[in-house]
Protein backbone atom coordinates (compact mmCIF):
# COMPACT_ATOMS: atom_id res chain seq x y z
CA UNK A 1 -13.30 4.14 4.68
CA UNK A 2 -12.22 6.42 1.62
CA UNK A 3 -13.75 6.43 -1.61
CA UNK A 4 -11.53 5.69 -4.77
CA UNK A 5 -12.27 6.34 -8.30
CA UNK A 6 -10.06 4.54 -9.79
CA UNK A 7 -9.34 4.85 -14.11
CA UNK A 8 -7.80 2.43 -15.96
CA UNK A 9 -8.29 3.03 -19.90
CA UNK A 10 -6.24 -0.16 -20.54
CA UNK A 11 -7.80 -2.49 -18.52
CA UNK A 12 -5.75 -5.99 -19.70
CA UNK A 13 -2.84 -8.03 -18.77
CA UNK A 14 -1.26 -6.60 -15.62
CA UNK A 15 -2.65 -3.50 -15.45
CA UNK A 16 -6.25 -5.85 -15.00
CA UNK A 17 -4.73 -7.75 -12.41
CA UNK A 18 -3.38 -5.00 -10.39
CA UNK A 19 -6.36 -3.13 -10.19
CA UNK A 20 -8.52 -6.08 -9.53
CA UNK A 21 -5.91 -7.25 -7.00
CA UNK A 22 -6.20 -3.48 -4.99
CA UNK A 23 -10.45 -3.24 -5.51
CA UNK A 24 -10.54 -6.92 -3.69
CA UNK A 25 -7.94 -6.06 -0.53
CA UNK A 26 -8.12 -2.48 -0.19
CA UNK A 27 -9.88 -1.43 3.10
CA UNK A 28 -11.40 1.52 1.20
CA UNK A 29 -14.31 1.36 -1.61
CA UNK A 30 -12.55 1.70 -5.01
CA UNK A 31 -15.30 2.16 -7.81
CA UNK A 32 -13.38 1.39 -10.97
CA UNK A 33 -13.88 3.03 -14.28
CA UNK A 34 -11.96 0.28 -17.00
CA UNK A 35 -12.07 0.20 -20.95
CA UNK A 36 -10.80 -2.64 -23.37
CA UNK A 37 -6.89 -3.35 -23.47
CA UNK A 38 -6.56 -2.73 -27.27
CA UNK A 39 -5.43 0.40 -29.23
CA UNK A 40 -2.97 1.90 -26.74
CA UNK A 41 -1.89 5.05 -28.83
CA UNK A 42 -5.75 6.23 -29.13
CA UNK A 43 -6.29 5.10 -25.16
CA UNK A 44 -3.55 7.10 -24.42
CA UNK A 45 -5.23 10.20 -26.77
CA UNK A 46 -9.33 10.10 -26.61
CA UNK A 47 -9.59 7.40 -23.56
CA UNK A 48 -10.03 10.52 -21.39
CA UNK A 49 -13.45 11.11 -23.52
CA UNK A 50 -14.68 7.91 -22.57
CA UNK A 51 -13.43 7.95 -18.98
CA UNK A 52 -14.97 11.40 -18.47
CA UNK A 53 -18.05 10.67 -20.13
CA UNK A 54 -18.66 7.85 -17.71
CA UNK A 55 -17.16 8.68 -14.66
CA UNK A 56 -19.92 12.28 -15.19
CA UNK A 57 -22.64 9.26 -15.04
CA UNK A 58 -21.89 7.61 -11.79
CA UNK A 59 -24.56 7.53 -9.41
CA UNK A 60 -24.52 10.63 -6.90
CA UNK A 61 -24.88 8.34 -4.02
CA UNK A 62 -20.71 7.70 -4.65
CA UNK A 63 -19.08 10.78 -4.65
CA UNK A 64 -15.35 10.17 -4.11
CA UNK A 65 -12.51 11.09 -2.10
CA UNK A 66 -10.02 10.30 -4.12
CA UNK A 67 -8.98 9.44 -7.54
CA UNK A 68 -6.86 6.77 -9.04
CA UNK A 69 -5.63 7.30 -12.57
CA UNK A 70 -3.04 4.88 -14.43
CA UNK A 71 -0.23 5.84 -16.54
CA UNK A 72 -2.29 5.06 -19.59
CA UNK A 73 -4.78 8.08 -18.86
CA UNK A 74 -4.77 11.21 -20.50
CA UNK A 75 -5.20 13.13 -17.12
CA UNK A 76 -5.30 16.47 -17.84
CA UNK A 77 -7.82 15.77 -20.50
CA UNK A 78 -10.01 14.15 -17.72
CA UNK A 79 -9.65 16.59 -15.13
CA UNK A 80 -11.02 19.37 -17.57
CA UNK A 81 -13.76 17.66 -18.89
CA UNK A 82 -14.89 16.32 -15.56
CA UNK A 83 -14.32 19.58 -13.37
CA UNK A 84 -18.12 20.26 -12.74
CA UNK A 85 -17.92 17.07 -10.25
CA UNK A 86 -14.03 16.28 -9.53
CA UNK A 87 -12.18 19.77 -10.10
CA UNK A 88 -11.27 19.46 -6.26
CA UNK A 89 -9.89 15.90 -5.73
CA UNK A 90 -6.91 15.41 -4.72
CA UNK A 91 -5.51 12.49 -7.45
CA UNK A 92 -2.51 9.82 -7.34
CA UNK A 93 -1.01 8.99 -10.71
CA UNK A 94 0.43 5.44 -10.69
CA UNK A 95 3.15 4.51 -13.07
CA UNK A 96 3.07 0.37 -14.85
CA UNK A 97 5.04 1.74 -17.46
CA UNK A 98 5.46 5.02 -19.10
CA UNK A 99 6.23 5.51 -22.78
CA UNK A 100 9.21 7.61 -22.54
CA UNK A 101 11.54 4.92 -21.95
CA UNK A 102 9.86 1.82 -22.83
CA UNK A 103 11.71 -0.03 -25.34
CA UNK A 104 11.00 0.06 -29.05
CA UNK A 105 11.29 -2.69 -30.94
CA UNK A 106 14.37 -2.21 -33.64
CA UNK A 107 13.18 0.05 -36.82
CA UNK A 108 10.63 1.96 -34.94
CA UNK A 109 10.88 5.63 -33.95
CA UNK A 110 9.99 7.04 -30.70
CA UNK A 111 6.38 9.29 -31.09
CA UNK A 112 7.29 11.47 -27.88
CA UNK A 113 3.43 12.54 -28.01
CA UNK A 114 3.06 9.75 -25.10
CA UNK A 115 6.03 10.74 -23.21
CA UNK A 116 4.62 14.26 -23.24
CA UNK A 117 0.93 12.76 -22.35
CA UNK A 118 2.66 11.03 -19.25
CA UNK A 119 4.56 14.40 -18.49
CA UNK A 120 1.93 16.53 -18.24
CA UNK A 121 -0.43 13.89 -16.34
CA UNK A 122 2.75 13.76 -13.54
CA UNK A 123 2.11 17.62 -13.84
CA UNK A 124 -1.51 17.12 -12.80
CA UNK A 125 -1.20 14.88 -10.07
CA UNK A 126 -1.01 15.39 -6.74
CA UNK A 127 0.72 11.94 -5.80
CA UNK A 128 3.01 10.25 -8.60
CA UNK A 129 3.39 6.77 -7.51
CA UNK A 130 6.04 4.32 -9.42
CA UNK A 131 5.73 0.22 -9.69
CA UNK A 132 9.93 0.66 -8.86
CA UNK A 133 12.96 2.35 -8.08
CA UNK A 134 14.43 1.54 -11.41
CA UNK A 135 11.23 3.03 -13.20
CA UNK A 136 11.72 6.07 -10.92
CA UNK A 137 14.74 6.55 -11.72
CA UNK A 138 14.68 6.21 -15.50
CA UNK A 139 11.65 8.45 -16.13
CA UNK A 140 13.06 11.14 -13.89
CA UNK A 141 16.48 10.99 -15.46
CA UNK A 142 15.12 11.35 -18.72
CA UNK A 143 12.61 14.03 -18.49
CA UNK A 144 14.85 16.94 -19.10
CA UNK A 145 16.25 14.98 -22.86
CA UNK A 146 12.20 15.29 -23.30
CA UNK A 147 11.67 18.67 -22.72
CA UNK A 148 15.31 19.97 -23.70
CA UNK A 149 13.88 19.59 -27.34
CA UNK A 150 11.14 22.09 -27.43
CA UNK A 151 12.40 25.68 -28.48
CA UNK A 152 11.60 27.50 -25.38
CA UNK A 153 9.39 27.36 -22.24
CA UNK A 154 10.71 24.29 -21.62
CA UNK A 155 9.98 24.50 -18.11
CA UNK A 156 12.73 22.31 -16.36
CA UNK A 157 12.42 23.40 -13.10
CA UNK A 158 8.97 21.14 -13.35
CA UNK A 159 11.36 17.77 -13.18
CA UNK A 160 12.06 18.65 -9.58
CA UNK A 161 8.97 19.38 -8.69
CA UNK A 162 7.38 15.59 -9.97
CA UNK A 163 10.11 14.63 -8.16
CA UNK A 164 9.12 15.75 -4.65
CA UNK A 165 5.64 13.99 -5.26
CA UNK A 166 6.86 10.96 -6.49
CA UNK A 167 7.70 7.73 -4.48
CA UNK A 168 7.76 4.28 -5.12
CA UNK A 169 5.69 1.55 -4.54
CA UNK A 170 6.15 -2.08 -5.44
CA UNK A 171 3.32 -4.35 -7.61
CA UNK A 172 1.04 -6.14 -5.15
CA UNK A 173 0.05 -9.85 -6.46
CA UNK A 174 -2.08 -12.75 -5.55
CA UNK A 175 0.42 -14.78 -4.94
CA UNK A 176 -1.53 -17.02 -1.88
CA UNK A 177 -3.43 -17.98 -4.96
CA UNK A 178 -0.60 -20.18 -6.01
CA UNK A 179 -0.49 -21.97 -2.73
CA UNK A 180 -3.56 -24.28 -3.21
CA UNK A 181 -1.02 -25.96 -6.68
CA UNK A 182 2.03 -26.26 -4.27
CA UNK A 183 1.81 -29.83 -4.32
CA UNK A 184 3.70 -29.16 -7.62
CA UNK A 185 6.67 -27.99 -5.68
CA UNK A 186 9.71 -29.18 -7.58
CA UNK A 187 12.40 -30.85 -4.98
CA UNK A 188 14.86 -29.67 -7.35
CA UNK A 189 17.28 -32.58 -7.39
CA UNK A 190 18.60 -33.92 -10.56
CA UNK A 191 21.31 -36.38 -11.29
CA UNK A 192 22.25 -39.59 -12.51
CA UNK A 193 19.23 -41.58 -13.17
CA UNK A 194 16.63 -38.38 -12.50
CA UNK A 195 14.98 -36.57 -14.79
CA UNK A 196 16.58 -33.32 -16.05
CA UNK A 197 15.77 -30.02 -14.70
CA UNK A 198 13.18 -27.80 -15.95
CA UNK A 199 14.03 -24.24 -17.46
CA UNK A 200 10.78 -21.86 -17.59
CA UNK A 201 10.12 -19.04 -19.66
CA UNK A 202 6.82 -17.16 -18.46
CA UNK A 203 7.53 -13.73 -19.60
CA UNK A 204 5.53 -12.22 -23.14
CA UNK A 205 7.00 -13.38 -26.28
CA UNK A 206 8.03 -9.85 -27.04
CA UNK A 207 11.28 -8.01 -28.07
CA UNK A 208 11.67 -5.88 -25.00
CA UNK A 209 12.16 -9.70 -22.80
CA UNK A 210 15.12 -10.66 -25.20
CA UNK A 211 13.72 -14.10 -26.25
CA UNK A 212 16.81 -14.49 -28.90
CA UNK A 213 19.17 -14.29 -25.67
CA UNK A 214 17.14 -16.94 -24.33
CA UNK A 215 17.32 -19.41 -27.01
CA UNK A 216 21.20 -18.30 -27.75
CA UNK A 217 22.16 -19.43 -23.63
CA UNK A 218 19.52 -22.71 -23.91
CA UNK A 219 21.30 -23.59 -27.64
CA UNK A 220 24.61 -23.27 -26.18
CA UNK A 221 24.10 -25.07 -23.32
CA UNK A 222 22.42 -27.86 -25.59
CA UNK A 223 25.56 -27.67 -27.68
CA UNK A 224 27.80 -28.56 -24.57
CA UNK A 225 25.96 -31.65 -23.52
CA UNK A 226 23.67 -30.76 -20.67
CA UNK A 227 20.58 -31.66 -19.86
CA UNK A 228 17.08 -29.93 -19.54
CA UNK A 229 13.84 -29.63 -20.62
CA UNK A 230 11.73 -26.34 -21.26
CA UNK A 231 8.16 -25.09 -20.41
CA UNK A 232 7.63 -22.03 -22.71
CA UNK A 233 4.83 -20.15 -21.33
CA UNK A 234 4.10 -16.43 -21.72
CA UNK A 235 1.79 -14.09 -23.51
CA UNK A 236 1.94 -13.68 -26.69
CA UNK A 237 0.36 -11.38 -29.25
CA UNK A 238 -0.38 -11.42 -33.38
CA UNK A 239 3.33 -12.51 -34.32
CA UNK A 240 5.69 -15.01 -31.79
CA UNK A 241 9.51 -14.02 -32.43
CA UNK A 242 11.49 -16.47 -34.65
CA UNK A 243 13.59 -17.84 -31.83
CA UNK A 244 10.32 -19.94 -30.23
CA UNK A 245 9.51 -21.44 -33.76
CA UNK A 246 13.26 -22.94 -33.70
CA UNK A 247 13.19 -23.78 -30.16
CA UNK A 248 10.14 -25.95 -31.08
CA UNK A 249 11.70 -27.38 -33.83
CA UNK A 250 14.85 -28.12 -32.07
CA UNK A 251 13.65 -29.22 -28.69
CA UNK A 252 9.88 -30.52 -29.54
CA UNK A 253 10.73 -33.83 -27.72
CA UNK A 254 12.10 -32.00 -24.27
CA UNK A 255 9.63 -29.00 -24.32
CA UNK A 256 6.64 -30.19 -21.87
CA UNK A 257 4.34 -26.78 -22.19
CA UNK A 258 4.26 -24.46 -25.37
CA UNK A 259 2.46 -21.80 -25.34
CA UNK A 260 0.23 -19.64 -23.15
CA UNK A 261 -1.64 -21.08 -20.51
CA UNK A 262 -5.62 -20.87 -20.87
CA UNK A 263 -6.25 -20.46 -17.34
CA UNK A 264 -4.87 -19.45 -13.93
CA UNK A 265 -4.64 -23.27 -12.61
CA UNK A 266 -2.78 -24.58 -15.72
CA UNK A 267 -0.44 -21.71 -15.25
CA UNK A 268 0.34 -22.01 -11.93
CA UNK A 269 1.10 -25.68 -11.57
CA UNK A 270 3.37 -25.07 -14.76
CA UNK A 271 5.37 -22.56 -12.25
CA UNK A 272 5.21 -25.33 -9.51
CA UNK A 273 6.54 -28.15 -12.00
CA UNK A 274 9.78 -25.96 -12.95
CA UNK A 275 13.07 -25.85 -11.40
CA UNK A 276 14.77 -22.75 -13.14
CA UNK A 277 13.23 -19.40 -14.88
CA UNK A 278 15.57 -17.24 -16.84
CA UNK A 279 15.22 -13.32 -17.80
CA UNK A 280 17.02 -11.80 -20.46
CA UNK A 281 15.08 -8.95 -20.45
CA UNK A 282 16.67 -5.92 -22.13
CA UNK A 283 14.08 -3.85 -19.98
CA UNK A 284 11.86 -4.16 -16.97
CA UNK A 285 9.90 -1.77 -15.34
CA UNK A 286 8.90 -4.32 -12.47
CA UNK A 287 8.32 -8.14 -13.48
CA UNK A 288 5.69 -9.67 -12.35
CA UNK A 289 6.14 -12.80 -13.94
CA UNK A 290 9.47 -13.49 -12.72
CA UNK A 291 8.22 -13.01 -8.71
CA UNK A 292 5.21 -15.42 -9.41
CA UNK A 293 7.75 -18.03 -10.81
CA UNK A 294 10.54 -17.50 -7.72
CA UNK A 295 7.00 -17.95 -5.48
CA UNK A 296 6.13 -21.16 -6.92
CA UNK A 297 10.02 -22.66 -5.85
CA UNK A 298 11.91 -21.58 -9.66
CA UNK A 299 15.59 -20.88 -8.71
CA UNK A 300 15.82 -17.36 -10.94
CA UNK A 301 18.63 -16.18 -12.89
CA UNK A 302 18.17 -12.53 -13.79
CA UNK A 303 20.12 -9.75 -15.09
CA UNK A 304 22.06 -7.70 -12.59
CA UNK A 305 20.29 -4.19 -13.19
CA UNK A 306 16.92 -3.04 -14.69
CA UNK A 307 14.17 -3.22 -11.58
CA UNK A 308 15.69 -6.56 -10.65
CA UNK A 309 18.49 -6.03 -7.76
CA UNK A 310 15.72 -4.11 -5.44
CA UNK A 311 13.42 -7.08 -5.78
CA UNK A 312 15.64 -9.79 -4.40
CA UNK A 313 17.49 -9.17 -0.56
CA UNK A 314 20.70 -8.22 -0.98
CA UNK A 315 21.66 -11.43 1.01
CA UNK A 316 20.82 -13.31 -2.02
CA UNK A 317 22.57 -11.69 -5.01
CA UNK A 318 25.17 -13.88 -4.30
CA UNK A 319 24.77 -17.06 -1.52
CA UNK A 320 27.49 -18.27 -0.41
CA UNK A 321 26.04 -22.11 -0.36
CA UNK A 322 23.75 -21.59 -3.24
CA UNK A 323 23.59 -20.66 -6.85
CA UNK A 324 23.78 -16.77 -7.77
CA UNK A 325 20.89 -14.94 -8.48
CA UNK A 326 21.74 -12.01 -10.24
CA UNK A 327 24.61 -12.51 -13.04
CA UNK A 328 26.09 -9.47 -15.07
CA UNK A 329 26.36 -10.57 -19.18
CA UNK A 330 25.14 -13.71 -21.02
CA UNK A 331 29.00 -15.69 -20.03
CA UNK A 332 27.92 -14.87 -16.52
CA UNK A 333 25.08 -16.61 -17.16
CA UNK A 334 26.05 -19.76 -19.00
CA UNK A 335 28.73 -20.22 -16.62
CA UNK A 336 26.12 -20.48 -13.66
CA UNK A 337 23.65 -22.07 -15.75
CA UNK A 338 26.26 -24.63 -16.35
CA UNK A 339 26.87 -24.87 -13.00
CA UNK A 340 23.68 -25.75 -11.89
CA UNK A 341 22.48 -28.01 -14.45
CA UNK A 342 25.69 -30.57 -13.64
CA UNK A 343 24.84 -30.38 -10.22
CA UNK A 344 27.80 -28.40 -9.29
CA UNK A 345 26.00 -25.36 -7.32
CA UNK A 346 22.82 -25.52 -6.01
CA UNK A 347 19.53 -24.21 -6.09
CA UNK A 348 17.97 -21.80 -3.46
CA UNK A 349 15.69 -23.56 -1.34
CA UNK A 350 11.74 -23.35 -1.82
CA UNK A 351 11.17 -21.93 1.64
CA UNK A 352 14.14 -19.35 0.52
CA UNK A 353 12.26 -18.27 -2.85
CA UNK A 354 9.04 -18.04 -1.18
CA UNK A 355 10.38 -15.29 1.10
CA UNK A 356 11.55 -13.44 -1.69
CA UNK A 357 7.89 -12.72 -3.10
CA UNK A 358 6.27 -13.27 -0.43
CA UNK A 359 5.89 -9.65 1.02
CA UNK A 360 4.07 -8.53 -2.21
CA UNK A 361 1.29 -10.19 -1.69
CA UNK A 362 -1.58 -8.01 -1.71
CA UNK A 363 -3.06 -9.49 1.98
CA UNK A 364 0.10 -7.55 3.56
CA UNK A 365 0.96 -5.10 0.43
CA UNK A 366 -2.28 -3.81 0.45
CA UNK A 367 -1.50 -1.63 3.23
CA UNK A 368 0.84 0.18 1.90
CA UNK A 369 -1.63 1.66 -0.76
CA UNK A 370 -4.19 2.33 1.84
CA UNK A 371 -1.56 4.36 3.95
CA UNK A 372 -1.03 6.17 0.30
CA UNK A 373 -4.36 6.69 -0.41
CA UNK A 374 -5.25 7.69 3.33
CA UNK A 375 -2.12 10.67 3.48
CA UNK A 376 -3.21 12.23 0.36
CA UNK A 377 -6.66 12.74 1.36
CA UNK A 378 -5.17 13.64 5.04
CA UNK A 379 -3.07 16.65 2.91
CA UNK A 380 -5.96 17.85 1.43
CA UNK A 381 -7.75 18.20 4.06
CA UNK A 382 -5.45 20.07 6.18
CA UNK A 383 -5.06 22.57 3.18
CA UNK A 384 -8.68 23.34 3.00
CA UNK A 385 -9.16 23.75 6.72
């Protein structure tokens, strides 16, 4: 059994729930070292103070094998001020988001500061892990833009060599959790008679999930005469986007959940009682939310690109006897919303979207952190012997 010290300076949301989820099915003993989710540009900055400070004060009896840092983590920062203890273990950098590519909200400016924090932490690490292929790609593709815009030294040989240590690794979940609701199980018939389908949103209420192109494909399918009703779940933070104060206005009679769900039972029996999620995401590094709704039997419709495609089998991107999965601009997407909601196409069967998520779940996904976890500490051994 290894020992893992594992940092997370932004310990909220998923970033909480993955590193709970890997402490509770990891084979090894992962000591976590966690502050509040709040303040992200001074985490990113003087979180390293804090981590170092308390990582200096663990007990001697744990002395680790291994560390675990988070994209949020200044590494460098902690390495140096840590090196009397952990100068000579071997780290793995693991990648939720990074804040060279993610999104900014329309007016803003990027502050490449982060980018360069995340750069230089890839740098430090031994192992650079990413949540997918997409996010992989994008960060690596982008790197040189970064450091083309310093004067000299810019050092681009040092893209290739991230790449060589970097690999992918999908988001493990607790999805078996959901199992004990799935008496909720929609049978996803509607008709004549029958109550109409059930469209979910369970992303955040934030810019970078496209809520206006949402509301734009549920108002124009309103507008043609079909039928649904809407469970509007999500996260959301100090201000909601516009587009859910109309919705509530305009569909307050057909909207049976608004608003975010106060605890893990509530939210996964609103997952069970829906027949449809949507993403109109504009970016997505993994989505999380989406594979906990296509667990819980929601036929998805999500945008052909961003981290999507690699997260559901090729098979299904387009069934022959079922609904598409994947759809490639909003027409695309009214045109099979349409389709389903008059009964037209069908949905994927339950058993079929359980299969999808299924192999994330961290009783079988834990593994494959172990394994990383296991060869890194393997490599550095063999280099000191």
């Amino acid at each position: 059994m290894a020992r893992v010290l594992a940092l997370e300076p932004w310990y909220g949301g998923s970033h909480k729930n993955f590193l709970d989820g890997l402490q509770k099915h990891s084979s090894h003993d992962i000591r976590t070292i966690t502050m509040t989710a709040r303040f992200w540009k001074w985490r990113m900055q003087g979180g390293s103070v804090t981590l170092a400070r308390k990582a200096l004060q663990i007990d001697d009896s744990f002395e680790p094998d291994v560390i675990l840092a988070t994209d949020m983590v200044n590494l460098p920062g902690f390495l140096a001020l840590t090196r009397q203890r952990y100068a000579n273990l071997p780290v793995i950098m693991f990648f939720h988001e990074n804040q060279l590519t993610y999104p900014l909200a329309e007016g803003q400016k990027r502050d490449y500061t982060y980018g360069y924090i995340n750069y230089l932490s890839c740098l430090a690490a031994d192992r650079v892990v990413f949540n997918s292929q997409f996010h992989f790609d994008e960060m690596l593709e982008n790197l040189p833009a970064l450091l083309k815009q310093f004067p000299d030294y810019t050092h681009l040989n040092t893209v290739q060599e991230i790449r060589s240590k970097s690999s992918v690794l999908h988001l493990g979940m607790d999805l078996q959790a959901h199992d004990q609701y799935a008496e909720y199980y929609s049978p996803h018939r509607w008709g004549p008679g029958m109550e109409p389908p059930i469209v979910l949103w369970n992303q955040r209420w934030e810019y970078d999930k496209n809520p206006e192109g949402f509301f734009r494909l549920m108002n124009r399918l309103d507008d043609a005469g079909h039928k649904f009703r809407l469970i509007l779940a999500g996260e959301h933070f100090e201000e909601q986007p516009y587009g859910f104060d109309k919705a509530f206005e305009r569909y307050a009679d057909r909207i049976l959940h608004y608003g975010y769900a106060e605890n893990f039972e509530e939210y996964s029996r609103l997952l069970h009682r829906a027949d449809i999620v949507v993403s109109t995401s504009i970016h997505e590094f993994f989505g999380i939310a989406l594979q906990e709704a296509i667990y819980c039997g929601c036929h998805p419709f999500l945008p052909n690109g961003l981290s999507y495609p690699e997260l559901i089998p090729s098979s299904l991107h387009k069934p022959l006897l079922h609904a598409p999965v994947l759809y490639d601009d909003e027409e695309q997407l009214f045109q099979y919303m349409a389709s389903v909601l008059k009964g037209e196409e069908r949905p994927l069967p339950v058993s079929t979207l359980r299969q999808i998520s299924e192999a994330l779940d961290w009783r079988t996904h834990v593994e494959k952190y172990d394994r990383v976890i296991e060869e890194l500490i393997g490599e550095r051994a063999a280099v000191i012997a």
